[in-house]
C-alpha atoms as a PDB file:
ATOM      1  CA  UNK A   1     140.770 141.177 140.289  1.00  0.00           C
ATOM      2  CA  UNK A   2     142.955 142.864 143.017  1.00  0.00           C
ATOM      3  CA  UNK A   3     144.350 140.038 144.460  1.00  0.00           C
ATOM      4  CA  UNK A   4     144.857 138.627 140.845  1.00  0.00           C
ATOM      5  CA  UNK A   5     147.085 141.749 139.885  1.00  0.00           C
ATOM      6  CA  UNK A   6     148.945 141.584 143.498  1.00  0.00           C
ATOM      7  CA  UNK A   7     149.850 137.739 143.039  1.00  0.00           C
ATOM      8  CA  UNK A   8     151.090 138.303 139.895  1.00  0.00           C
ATOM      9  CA  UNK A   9     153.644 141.356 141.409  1.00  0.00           C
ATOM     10  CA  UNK A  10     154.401 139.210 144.293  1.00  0.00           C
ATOM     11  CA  UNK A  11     155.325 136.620 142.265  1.00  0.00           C
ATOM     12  CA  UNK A  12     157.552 138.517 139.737  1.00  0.00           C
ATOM     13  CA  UNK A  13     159.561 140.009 142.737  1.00  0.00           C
ATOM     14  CA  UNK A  14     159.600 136.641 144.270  1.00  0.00           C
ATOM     15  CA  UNK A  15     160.806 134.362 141.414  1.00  0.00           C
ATOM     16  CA  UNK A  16     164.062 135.815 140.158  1.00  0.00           C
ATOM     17  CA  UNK A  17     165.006 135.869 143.754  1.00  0.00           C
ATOM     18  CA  UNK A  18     164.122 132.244 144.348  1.00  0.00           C
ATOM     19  CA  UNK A  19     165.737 131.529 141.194  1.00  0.00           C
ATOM     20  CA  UNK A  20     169.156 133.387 142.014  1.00  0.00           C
ATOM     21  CA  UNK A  21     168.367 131.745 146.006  1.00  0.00           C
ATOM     22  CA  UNK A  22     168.819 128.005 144.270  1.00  0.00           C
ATOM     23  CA  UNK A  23     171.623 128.827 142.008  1.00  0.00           C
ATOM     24  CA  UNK A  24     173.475 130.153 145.081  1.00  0.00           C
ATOM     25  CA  UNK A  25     172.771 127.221 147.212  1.00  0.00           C
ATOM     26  CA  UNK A  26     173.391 124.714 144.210  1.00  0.00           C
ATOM     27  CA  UNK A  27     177.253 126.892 143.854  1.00  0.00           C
ATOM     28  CA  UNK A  28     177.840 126.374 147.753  1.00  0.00           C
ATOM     29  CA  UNK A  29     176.744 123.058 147.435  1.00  0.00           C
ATOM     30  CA  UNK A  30     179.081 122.095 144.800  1.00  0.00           C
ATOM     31  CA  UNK A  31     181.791 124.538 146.427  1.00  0.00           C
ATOM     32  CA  UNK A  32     182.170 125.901 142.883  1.00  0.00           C
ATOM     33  CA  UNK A  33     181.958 129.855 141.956  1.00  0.00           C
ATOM     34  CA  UNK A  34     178.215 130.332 140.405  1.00  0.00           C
ATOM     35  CA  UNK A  35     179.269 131.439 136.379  1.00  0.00           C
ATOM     36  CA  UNK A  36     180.746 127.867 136.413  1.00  0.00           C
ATOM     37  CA  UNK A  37     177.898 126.909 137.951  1.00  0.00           C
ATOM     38  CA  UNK A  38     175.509 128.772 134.821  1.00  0.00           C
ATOM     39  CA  UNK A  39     177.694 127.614 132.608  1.00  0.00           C
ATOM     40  CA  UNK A  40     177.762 124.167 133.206  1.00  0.00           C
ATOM     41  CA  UNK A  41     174.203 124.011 133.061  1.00  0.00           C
ATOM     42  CA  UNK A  42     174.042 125.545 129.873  1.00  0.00           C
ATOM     43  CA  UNK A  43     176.732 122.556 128.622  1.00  0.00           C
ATOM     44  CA  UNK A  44     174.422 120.078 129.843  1.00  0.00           C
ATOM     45  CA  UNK A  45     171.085 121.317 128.640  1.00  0.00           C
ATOM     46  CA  UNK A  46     173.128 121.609 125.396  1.00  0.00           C
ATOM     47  CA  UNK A  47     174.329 117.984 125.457  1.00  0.00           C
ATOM     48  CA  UNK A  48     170.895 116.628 126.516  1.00  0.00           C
ATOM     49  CA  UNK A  49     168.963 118.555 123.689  1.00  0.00           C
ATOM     50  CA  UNK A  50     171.388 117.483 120.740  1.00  0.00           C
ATOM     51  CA  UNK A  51     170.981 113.654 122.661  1.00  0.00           C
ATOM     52  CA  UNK A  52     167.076 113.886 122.386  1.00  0.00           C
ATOM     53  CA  UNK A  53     166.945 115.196 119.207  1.00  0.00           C
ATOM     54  CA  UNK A  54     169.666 112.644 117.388  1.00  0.00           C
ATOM     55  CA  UNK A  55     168.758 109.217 119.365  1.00  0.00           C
ATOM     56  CA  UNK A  56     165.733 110.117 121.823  1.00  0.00           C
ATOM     57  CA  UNK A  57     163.519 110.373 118.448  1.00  0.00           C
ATOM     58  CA  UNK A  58     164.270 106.887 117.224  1.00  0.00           C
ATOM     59  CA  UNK A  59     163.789 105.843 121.072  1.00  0.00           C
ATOM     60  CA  UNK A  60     160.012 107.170 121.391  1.00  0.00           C
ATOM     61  CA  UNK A  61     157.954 104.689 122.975  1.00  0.00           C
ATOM     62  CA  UNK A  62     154.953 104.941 119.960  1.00  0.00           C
ATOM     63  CA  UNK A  63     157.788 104.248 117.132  1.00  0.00           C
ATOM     64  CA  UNK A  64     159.236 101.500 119.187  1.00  0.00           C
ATOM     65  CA  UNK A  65     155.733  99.646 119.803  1.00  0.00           C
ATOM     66  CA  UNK A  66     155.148 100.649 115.741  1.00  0.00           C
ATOM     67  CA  UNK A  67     158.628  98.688 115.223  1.00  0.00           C
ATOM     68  CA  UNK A  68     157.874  95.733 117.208  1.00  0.00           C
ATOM     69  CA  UNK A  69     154.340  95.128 115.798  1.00  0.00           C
ATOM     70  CA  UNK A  70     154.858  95.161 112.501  1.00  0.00           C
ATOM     71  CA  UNK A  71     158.326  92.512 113.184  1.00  0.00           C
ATOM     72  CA  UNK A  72     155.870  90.663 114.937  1.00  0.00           C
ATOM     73  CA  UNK A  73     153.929  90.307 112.520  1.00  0.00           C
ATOM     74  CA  UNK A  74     156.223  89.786 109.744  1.00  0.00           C
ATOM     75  CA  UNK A  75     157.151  86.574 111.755  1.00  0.00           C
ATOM     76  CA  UNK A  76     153.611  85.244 111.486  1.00  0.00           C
END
């Protein structure tokens, strides 16, 4: 039960940093300032929900094979 309760604290000190560690490298990476770096992010992760929610539903994989069987078999 200890070590349960002192992974968990390790691990909330730990991922923030890790988190703000990746952003920072990403920024460098890009040679961009980080806030543009949050901010595009958030544009993208905007753009990509609105794209699966308008055409990613009509491009599931179980409508599609619904679609195709029953034109399949309204050609036989």
């Amino acid at each position: 039960m200890i070590a349960l309760l002192l992974y968990r604290s390790v691990a909330d000190h730990i991922a923030p940093w890790a988190i703000a560690f990746a952003t920072r490298m990403l920024a460098r990476s890009l040679n961009m300032p980080e806030p543009l770096v949050h901010s595009t992010g958030d544009y993208v992760v905007a753009h990509v929900t609105a794209f699966e929610h308008s055409v990613g539903r009509s491009l599931c994989p179980f409508r599609l094979a619904r679609l195709l069987r029953a034109w399949w078999r309204g050609l036989q």
